[in-house]
Protein backbone atom coordinates (compact mmCIF):
# COMPACT_ATOMS: atom_id res chain seq x y z
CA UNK A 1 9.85 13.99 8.98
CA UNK A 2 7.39 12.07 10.64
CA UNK A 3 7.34 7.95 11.43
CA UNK A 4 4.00 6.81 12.38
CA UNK A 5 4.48 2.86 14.16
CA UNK A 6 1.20 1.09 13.15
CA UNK A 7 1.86 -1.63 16.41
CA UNK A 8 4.91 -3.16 15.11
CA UNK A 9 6.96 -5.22 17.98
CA UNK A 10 10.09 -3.78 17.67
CA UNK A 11 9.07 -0.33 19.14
CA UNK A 12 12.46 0.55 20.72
CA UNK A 13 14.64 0.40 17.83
CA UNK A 14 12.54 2.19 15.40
CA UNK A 15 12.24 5.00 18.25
CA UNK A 16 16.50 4.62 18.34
CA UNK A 17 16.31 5.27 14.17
CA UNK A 18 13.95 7.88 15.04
CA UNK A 19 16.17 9.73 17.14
CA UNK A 20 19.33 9.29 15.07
CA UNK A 21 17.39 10.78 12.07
CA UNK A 22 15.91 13.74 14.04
CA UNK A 23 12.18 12.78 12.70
CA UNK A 24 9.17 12.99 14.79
CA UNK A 25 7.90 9.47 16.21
CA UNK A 26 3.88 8.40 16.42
CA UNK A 27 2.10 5.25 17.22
CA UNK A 28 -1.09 3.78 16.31
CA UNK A 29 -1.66 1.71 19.90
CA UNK A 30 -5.01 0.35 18.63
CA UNK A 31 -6.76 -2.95 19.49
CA UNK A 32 -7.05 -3.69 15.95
CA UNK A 33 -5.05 -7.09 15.32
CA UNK A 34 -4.87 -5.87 11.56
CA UNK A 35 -2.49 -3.19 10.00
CA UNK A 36 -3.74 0.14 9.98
CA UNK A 37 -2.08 1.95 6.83
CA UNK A 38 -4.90 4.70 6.64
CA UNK A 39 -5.33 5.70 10.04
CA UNK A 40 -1.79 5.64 10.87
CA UNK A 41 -1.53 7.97 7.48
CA UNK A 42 -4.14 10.19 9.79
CA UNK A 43 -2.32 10.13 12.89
CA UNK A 44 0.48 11.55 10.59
CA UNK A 45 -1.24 13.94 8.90
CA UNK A 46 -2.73 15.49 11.68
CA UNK A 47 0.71 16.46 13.34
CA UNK A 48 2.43 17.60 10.03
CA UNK A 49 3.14 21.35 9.52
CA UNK A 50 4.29 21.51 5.77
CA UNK A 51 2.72 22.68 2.79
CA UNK A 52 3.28 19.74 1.02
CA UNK A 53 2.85 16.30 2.39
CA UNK A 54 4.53 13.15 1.23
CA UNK A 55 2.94 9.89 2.19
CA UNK A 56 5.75 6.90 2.09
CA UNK A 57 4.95 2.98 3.08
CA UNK A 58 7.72 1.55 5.14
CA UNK A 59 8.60 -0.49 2.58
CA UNK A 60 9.62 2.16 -0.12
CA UNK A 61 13.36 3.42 -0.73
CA UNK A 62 13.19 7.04 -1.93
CA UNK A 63 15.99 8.31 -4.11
CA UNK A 64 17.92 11.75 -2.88
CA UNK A 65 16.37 13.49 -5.05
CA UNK A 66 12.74 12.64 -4.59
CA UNK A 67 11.55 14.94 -2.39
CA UNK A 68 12.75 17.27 -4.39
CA UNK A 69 10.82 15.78 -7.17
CA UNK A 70 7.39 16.09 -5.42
CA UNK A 71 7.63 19.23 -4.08
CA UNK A 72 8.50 21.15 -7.55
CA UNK A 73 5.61 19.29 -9.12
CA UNK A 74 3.12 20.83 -7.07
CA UNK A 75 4.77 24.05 -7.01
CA UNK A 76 3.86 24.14 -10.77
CA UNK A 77 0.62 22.84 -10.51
CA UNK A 78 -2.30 23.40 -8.47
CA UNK A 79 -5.24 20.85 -7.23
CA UNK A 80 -2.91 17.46 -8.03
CA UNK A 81 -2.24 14.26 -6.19
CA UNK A 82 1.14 13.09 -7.46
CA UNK A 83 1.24 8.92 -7.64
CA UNK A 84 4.69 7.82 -8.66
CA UNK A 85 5.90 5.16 -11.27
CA UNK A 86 6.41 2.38 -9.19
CA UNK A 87 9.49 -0.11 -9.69
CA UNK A 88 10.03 -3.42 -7.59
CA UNK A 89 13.74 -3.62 -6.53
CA UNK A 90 16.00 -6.76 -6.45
CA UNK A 91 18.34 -5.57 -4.31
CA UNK A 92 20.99 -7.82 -2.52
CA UNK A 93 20.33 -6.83 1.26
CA UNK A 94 23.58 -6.12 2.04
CA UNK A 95 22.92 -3.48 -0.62
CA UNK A 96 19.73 -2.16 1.36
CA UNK A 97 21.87 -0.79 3.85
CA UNK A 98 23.23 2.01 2.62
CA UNK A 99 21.56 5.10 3.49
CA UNK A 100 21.90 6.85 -0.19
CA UNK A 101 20.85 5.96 -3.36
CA UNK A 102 20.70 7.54 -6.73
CA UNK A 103 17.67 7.29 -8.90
CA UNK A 104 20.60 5.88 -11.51
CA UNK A 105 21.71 3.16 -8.66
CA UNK A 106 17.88 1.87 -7.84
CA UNK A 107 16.77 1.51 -11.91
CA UNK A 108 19.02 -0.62 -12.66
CA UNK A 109 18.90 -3.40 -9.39
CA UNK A 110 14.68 -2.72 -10.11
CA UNK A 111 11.91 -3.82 -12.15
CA UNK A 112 8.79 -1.76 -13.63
CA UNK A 113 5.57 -2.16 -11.75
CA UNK A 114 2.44 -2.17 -14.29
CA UNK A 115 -0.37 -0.97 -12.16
CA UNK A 116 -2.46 -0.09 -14.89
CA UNK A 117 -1.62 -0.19 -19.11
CA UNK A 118 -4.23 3.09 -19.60
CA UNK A 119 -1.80 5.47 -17.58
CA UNK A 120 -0.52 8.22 -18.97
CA UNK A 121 2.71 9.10 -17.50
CA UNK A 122 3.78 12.68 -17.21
CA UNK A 123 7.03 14.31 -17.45
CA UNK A 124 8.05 17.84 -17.37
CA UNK A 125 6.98 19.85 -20.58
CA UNK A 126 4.14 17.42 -21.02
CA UNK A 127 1.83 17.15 -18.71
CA UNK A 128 -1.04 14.60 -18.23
CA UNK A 129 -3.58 15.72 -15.71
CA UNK A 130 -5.68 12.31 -15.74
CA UNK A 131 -9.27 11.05 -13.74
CA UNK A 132 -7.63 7.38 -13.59
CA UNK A 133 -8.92 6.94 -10.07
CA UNK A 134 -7.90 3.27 -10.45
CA UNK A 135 -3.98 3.45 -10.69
CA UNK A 136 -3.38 5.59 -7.84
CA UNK A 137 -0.39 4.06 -5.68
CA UNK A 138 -0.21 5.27 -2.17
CA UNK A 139 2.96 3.56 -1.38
CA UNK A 140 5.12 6.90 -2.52
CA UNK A 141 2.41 10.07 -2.93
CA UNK A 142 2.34 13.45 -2.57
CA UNK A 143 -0.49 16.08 -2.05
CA UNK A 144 -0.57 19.68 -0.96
CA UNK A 145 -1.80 19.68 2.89
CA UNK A 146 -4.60 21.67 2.47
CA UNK A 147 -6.00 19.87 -0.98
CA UNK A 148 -5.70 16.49 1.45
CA UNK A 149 -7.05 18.39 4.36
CA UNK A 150 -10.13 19.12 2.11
CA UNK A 151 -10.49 15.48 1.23
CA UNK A 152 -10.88 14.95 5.34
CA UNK A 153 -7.54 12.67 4.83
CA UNK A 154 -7.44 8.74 4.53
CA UNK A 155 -10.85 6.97 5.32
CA UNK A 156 -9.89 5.15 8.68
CA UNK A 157 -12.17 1.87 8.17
CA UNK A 158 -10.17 0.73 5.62
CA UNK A 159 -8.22 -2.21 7.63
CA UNK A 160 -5.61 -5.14 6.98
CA UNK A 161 -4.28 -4.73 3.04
CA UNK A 162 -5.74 -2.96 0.03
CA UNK A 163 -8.49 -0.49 -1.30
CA UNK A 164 -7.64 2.82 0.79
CA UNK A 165 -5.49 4.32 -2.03
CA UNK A 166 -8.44 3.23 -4.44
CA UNK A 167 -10.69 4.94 -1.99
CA UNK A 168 -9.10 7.89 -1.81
CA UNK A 169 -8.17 8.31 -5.83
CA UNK A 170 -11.50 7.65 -6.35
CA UNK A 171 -12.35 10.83 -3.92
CA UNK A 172 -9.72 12.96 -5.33
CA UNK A 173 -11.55 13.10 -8.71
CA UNK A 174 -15.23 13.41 -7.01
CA UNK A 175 -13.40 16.31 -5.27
CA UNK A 176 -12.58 17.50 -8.79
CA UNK A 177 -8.77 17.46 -8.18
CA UNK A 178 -6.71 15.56 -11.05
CA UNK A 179 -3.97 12.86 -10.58
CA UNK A 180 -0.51 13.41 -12.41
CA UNK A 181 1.40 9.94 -12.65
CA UNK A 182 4.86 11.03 -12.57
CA UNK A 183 7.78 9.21 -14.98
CA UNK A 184 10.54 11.01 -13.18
CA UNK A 185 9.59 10.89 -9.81
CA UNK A 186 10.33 7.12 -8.83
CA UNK A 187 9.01 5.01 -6.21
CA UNK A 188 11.08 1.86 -5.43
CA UNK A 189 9.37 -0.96 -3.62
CA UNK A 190 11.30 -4.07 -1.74
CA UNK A 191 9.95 -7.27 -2.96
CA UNK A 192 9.39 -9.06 0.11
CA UNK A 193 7.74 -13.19 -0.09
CA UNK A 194 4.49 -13.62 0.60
CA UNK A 195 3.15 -17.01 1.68
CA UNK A 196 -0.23 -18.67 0.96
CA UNK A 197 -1.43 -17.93 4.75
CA UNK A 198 -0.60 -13.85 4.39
CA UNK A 199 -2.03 -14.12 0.97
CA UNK A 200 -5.15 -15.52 1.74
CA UNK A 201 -5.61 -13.32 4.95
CA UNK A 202 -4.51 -10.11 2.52
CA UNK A 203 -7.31 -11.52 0.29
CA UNK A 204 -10.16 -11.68 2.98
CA UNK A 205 -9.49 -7.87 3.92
CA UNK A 206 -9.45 -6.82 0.76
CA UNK A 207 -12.49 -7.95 0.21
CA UNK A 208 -14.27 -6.49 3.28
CA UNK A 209 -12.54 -3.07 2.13
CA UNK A 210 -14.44 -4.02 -1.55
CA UNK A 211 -17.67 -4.76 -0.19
CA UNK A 212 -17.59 -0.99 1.77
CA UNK A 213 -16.33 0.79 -0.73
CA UNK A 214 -19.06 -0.52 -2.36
CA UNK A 215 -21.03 0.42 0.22
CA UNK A 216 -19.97 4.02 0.57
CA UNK A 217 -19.90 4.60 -3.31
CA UNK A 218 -22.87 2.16 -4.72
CA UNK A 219 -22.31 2.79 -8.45
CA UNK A 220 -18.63 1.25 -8.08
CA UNK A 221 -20.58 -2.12 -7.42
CA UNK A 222 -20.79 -2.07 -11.38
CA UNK A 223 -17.63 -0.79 -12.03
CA UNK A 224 -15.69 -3.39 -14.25
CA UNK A 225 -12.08 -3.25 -12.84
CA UNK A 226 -13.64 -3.72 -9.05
CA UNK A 227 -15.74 -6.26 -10.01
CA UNK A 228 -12.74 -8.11 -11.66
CA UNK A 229 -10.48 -7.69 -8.78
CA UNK A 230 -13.30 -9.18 -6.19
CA UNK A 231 -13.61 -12.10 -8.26
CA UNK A 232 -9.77 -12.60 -8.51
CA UNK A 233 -9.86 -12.74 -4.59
CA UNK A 234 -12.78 -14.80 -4.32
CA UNK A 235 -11.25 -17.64 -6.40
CA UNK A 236 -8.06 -17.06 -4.53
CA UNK A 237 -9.99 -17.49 -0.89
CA UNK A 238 -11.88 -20.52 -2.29
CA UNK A 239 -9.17 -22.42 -3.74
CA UNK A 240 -6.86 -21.76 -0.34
CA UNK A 241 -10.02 -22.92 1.75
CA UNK A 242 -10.50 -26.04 -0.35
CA UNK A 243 -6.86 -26.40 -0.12
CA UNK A 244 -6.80 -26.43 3.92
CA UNK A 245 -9.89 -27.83 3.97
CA UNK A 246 -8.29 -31.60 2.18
CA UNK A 247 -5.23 -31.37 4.34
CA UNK A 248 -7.74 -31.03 7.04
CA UNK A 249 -9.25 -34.45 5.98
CA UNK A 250 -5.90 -35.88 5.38
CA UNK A 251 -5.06 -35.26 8.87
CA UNK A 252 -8.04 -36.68 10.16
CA UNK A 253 -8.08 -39.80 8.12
CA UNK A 254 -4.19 -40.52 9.33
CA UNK A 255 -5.24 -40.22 12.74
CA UNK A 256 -8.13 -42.65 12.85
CA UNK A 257 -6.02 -44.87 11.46
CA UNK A 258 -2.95 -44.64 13.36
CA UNK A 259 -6.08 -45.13 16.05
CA UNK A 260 -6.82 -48.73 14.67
CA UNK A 261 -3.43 -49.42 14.13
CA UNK A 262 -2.88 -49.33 18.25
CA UNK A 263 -6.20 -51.33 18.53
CA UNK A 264 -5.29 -53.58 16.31
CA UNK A 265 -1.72 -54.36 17.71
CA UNK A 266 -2.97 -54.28 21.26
């Protein structure tokens, strides 16, 4: 097992859970001011030994059997990336810290996550090897090391929040490799709040990741689902700017006239 520590600020401790766990700790020391998910994916990869390699976001929960899970689907089939059906948990914290869970325990305190209604979920016995470049969710996935290898890994300019695991499904079928979305492998994801501030910074990286995706790949400029999801941002960034921008003015005008006020008493 292998922890990569894109600059978090509580280095010591996660080197102490390190330790206790026997797993392998790495840290992206960049000057970037901005999370790093893909290239601290790389700095992973490129120390890992196994034949299968699961990719895990720090804030997924995986069930005891999961690994399991992964590794017997690519045992049975060949040139996959396995994306898992995603679930939001509503756990009580005190819950959270256990170290063991069932996939039984997790369902029930969780939610489905609908990344995309034109999946096709697989199970054992039936199959679904699908091109949905789209849905691929890189918070719990699984490829064999030298199929990712192939794909030269995650694409390291892809900064702050969103678009590498778009990127990189969107590679996987260029590559001609097939996704399988897996119903019985889960991945369970701890809802955590989001302000308007980390919002509207999450929405002005994703955007720069659009506009050089768009960049690398120019025919996904007219692809419908991109072009949906930029505009969704945009409108989010405008109406957060607007937003700051009147308290702005608010500010200003209760200043002038606390301003007068003192004039005016003096």
């Amino acid at each position: 097992m292998i922890v990569v520590d894109d600059k978090s600020r509580n280095k010591g401790e996660i080197e102490r859970i390190c330790r206790k766990a026997s797993a392998l700790y790495l840290r992206n020391d960049s000057r970037a001011k901005v999370p790093q998910r893909a290239l601290a994916r790389n700095i992973g990869l490129a120390r890992s030994t196994g034949e299968i390699i699961v990719f895990l976001d720090q804030d997924m929960i995986l069930p005891v059997d999961s690994i399991e899970g992964h590794v017997s689907w690519h045992r049975a089939e060949e040139r996959v990336a396995i994306s898992c059906q995603v679930w939001n948990l509503t756990l009580d914290r005190r819950f959270l810290r256990r170290s063991r869970f069932t996939s039984e325990e997790l369902r029930e305190a969780s939610q489905p996550f609908i990344q995309d209604s034109g999946i096709v979920w697989s199970r054992r016995g039936s199959v679904h090897r699908s091109k949905n470049w789209w849905a691929f969710l890189s918070g719990e996935c699984s490829f064999r090391r030298s199929d990712v290898m192939r794909l030269n890994g995650w694409d390291p300019f892809f900064e702050g929040w969103g678009g590498e695991d778009n990127e990189i499904g969107y590679r996987i079928v260029l590559n001609g490799m097939d996704i399988i979305y897996c119903e019985d492998v889960k991945a369970f994801h701890v809802l955590h709040e989001v302000g308007p501030r980390e919002r509207y910074e999450r929405s002005v990286s994703a955007l720069k990741n659009i506009e050089y995706m768009c960049w690398k790949f120019p025919e996904l400029s007219r692809y419908d689902r991109l072009i949906d999801r930029r505009r969704e941002l945009e409108e989010f960034r405008r109406r957060y700017e607007g937003e700051r921008v009147h308290e702005s003015w608010l500010h200003e005008g209760s200043r002038i006239i606390k301003d007068l006020m003192r004039k005016w008493r003096k």
